[in-house]
Protein backbone atom coordinates (compact mmCIF):
# COMPACT_ATOMS: atom_id res chain seq x y z
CA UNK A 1 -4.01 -4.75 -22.45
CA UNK A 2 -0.78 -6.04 -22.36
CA UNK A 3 0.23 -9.67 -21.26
CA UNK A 4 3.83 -10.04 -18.75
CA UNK A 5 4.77 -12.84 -17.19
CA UNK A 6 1.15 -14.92 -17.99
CA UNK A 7 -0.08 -11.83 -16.56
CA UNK A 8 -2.76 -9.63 -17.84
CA UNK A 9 -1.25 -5.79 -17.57
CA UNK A 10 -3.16 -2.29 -17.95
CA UNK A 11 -0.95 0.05 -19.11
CA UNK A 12 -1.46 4.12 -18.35
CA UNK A 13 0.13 7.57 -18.76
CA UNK A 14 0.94 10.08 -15.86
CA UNK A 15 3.64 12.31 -15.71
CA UNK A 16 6.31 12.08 -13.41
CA UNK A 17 6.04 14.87 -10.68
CA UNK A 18 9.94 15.09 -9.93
CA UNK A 19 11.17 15.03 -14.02
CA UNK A 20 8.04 16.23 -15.48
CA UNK A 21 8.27 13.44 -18.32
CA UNK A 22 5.08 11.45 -19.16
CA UNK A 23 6.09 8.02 -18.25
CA UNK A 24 4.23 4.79 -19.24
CA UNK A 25 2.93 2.65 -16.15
CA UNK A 26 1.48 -1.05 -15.79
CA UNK A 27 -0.80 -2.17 -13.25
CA UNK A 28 -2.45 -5.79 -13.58
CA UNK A 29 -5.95 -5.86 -14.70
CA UNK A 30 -7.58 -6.93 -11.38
CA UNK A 31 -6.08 -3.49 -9.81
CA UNK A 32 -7.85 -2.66 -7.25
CA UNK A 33 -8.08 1.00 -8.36
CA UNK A 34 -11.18 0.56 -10.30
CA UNK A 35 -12.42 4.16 -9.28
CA UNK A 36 -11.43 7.82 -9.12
CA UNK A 37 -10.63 7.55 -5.64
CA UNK A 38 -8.21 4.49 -6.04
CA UNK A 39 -4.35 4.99 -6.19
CA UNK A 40 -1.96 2.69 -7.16
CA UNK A 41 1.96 2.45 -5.98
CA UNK A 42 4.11 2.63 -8.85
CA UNK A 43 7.81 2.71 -9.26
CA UNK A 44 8.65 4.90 -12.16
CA UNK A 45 11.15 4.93 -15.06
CA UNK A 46 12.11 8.52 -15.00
CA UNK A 47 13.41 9.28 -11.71
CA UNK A 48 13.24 5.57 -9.94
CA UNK A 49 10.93 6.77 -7.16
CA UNK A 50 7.65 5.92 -5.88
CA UNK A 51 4.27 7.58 -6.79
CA UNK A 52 0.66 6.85 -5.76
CA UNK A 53 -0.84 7.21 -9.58
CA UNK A 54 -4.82 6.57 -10.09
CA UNK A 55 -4.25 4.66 -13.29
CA UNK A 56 -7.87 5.85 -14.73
CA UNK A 57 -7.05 9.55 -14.13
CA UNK A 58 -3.34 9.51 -14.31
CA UNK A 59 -3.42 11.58 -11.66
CA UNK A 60 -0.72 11.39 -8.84
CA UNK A 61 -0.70 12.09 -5.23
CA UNK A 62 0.74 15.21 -3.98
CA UNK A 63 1.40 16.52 -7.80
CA UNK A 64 0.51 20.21 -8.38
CA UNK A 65 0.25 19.77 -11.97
CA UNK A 66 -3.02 18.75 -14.06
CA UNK A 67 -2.65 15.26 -15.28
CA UNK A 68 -1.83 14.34 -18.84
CA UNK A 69 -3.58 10.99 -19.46
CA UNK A 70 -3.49 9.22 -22.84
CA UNK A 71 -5.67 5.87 -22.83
């Protein structure tokens, strides 16, 4: 858990599918991705594009790759 801005933050791994580095991502703790099914938009530091991540799986939309997720 991580607190920004007053806020509280849940922070994730996925890997980026267009650089193929493992990027850190934050998502605040009410998300409403609280399933499997759930994806989250997420601007991300590698490449500064948008991905659909499911912050519990790490998994992102469209990615051919199995996800590396590190709670």
């Amino acid at each position: 858990m991580l607190y920004v801005g007053g806020m509280e933050r849940n922070t994730f791994l996925y890997r980026c599918p267009t650089t193929g580095h493992k990027v850190q991502g934050l998502v605040p703790a009410n998300a409403r991705s609280t399933d499997d099914a759930g994806y989250e938009s997420i601007t991300c530091l590698a490449c500064n594009g948008v991905h659909l991540v499911n912050p519990r799986s790490g998994r992102v939309l469209g990615a051919a790759a199995k996800p590396d997720v590190i709670c």
